[in-house]
N, C-alpha and C. Protein backbone atom coordinates (compact mmCIF):
# COMPACT_ATOMS: atom_id res chain seq x y z
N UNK A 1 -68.22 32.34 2.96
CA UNK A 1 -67.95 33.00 1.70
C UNK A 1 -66.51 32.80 1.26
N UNK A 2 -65.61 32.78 2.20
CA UNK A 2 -64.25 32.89 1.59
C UNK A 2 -63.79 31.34 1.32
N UNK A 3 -64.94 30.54 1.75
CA UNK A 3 -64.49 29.17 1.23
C UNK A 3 -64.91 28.79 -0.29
N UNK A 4 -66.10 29.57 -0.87
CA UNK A 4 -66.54 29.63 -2.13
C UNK A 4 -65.49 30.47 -2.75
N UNK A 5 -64.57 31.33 -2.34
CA UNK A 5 -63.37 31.85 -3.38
C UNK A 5 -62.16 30.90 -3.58
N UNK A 6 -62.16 30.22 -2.68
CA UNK A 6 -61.24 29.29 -2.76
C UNK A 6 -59.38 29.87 -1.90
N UNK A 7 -59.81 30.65 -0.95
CA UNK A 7 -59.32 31.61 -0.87
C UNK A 7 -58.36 30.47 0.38
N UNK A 8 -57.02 30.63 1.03
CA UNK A 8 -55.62 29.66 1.29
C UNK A 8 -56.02 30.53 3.15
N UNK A 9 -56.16 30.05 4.29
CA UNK A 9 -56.25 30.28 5.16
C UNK A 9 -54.91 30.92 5.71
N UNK A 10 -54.59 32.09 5.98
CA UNK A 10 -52.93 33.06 6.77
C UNK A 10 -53.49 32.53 8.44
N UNK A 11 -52.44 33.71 9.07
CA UNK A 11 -52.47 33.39 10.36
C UNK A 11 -53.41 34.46 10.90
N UNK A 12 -54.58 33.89 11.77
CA UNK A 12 -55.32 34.48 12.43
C UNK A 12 -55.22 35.90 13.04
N UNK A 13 -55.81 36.79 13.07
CA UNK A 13 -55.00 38.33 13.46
C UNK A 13 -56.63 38.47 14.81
N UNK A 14 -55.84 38.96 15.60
CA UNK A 14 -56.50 40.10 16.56
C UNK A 14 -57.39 41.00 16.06
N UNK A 15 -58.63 41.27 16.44
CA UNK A 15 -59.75 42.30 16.68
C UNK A 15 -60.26 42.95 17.42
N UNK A 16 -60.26 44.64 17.68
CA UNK A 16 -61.01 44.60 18.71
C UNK A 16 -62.53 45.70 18.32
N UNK A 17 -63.35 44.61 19.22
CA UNK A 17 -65.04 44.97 18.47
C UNK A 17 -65.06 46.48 19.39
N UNK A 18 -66.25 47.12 18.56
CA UNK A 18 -66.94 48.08 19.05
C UNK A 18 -67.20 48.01 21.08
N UNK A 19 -67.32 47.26 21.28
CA UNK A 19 -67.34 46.89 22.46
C UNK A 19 -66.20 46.82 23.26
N UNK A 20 -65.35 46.87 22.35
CA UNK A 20 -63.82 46.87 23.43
C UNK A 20 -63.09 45.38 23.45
N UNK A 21 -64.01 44.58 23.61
CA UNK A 21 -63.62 42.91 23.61
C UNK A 21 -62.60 42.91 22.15
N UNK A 22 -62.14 42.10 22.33
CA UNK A 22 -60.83 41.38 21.00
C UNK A 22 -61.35 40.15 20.94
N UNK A 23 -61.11 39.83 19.62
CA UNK A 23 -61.90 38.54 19.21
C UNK A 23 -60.42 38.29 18.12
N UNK A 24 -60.21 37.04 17.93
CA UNK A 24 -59.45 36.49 16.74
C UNK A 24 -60.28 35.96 15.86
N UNK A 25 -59.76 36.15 14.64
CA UNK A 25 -60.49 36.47 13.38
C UNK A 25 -59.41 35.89 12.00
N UNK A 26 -60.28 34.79 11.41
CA UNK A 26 -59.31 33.85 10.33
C UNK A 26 -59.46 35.15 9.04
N UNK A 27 -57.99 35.02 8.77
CA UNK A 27 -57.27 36.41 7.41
C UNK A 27 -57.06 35.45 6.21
N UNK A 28 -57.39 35.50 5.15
CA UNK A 28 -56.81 35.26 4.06
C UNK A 28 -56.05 35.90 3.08
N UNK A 29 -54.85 35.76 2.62
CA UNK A 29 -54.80 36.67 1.07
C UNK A 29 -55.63 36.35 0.10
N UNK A 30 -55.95 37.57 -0.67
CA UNK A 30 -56.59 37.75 -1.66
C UNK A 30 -55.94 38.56 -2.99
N UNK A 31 -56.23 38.56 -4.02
CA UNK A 31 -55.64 39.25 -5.46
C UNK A 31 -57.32 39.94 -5.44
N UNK A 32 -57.35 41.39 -5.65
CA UNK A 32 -57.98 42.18 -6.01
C UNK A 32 -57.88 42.68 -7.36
N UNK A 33 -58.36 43.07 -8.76
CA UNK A 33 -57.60 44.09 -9.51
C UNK A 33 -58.68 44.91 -8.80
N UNK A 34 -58.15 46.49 -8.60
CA UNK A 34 -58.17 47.82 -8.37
C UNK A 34 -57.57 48.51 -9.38
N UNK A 35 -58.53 49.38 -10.26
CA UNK A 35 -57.93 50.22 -10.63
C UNK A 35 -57.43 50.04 -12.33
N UNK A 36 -57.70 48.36 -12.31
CA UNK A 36 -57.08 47.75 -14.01
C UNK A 36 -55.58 46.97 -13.03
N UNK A 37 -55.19 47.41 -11.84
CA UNK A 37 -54.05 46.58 -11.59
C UNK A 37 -54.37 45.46 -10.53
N UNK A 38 -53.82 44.40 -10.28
CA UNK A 38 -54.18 43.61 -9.79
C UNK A 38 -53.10 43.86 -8.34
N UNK A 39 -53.72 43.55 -6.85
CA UNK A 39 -53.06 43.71 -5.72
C UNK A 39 -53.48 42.87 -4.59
N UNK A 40 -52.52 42.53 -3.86
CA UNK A 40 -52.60 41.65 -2.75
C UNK A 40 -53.51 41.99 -1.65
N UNK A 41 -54.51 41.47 -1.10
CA UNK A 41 -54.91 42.80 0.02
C UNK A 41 -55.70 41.56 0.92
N UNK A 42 -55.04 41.94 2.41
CA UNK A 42 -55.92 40.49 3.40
C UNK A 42 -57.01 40.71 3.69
N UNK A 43 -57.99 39.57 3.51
CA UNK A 43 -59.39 39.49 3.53
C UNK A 43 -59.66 38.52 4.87
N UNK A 44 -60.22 39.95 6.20
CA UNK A 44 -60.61 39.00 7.23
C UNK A 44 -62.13 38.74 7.23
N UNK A 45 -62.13 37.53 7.48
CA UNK A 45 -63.27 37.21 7.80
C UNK A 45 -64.52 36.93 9.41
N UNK A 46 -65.17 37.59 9.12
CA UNK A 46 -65.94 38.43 10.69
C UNK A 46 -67.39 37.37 10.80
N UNK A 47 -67.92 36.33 9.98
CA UNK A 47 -68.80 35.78 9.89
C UNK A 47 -70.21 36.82 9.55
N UNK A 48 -69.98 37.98 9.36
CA UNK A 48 -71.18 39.22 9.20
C UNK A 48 -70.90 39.51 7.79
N UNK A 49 -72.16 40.27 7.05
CA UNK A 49 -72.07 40.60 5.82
C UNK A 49 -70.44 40.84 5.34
N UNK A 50 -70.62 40.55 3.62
CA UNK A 50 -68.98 41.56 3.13
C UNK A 50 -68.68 42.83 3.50
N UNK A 51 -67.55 43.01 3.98
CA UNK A 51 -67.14 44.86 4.22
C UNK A 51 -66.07 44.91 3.27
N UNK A 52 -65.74 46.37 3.00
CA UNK A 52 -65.00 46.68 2.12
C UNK A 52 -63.87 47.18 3.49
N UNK A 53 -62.45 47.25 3.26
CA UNK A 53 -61.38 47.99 4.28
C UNK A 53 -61.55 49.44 3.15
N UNK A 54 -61.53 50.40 4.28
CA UNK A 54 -60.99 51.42 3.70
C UNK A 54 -59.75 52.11 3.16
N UNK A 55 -58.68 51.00 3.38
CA UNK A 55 -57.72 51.43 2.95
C UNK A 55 -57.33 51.41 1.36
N UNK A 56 -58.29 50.71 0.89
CA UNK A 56 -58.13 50.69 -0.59
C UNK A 56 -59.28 51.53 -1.46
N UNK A 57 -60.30 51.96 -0.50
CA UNK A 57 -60.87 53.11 -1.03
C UNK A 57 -59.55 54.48 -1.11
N UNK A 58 -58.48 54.43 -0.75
CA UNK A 58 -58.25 55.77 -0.42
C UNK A 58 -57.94 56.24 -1.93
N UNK A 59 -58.53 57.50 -2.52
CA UNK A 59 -58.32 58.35 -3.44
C UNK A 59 -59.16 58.06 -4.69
N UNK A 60 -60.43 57.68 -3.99
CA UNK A 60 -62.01 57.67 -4.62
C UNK A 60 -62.88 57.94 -3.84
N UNK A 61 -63.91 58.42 -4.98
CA UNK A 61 -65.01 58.85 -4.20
C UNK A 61 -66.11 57.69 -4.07
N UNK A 62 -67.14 57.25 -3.00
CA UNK A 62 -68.13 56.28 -2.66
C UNK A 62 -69.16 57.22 -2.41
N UNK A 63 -70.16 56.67 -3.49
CA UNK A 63 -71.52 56.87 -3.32
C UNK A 63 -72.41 56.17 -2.80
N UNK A 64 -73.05 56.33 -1.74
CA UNK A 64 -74.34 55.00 -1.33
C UNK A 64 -75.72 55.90 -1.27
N UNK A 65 -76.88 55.29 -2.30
CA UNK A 65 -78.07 55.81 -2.37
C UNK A 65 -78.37 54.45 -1.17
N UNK A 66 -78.76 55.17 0.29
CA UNK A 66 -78.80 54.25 1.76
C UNK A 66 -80.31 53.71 1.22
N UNK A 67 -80.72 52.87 0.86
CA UNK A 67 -81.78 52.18 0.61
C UNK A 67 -81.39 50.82 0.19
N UNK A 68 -83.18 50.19 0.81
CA UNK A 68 -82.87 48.51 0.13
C UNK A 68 -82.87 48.39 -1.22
N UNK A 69 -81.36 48.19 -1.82
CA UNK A 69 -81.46 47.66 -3.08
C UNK A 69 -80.47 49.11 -3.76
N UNK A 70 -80.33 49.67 -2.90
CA UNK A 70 -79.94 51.47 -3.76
C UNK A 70 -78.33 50.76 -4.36
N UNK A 71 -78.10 51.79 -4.81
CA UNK A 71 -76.51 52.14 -5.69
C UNK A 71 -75.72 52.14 -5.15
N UNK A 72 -74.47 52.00 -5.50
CA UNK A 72 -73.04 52.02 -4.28
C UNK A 72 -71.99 52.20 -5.60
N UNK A 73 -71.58 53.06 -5.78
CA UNK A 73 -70.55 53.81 -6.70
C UNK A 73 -69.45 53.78 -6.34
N UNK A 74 -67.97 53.77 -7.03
CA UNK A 74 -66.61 54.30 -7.02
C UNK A 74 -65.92 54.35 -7.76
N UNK A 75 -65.69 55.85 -7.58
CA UNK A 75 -64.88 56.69 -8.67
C UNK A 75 -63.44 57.00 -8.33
N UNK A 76 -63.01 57.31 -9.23
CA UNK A 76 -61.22 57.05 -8.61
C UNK A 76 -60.97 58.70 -8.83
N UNK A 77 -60.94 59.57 -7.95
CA UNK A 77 -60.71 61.00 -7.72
C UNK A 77 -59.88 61.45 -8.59
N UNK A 78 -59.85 62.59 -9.33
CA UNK A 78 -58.89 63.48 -10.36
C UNK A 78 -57.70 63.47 -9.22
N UNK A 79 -56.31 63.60 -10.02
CA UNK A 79 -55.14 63.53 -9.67
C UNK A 79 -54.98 65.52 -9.26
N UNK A 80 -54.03 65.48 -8.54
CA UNK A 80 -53.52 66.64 -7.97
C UNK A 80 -53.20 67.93 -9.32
């Protein structure tokens, strides 16, 4: 997938799986817009479906109707 974005190969980063094992894992930068702004954010690649990092969910809300085919929402939370 990240070869269909056209996306510039970084330096490989450390993982460690559910299992405890560490695996190295090829990182790319990426330009996201979030939000209407556009941001840098590294996109590793795991050879398994797309994941989202949670660090750029932070200060929205995610909806998932858990079904094949369901909805997946995000809303950007009212300010303080």
């Amino acid at each position: 997938m990240t070869a269909s974005l056209g996306l510039i190969p970084g330096i490989p980063v450390n993982s460690t799986m559910g299992d405890g094992s560490i695996v190295q894992l090829a990182c790319y930068d990426a330009v996201l817009v979030w939000d209407g702004k556009p941001r840098i954010i590294a996109v590793v690649e795991t050879g398994g479906p797309p994941l989202i990092g949670m660090a750029i969910l932070e200060g929205h809300r995610v909806t998932l109707d858990v079904a094949d085919g369901g909805r997946v929402t995000v809303e950007v939370l009212p300010g303080p």
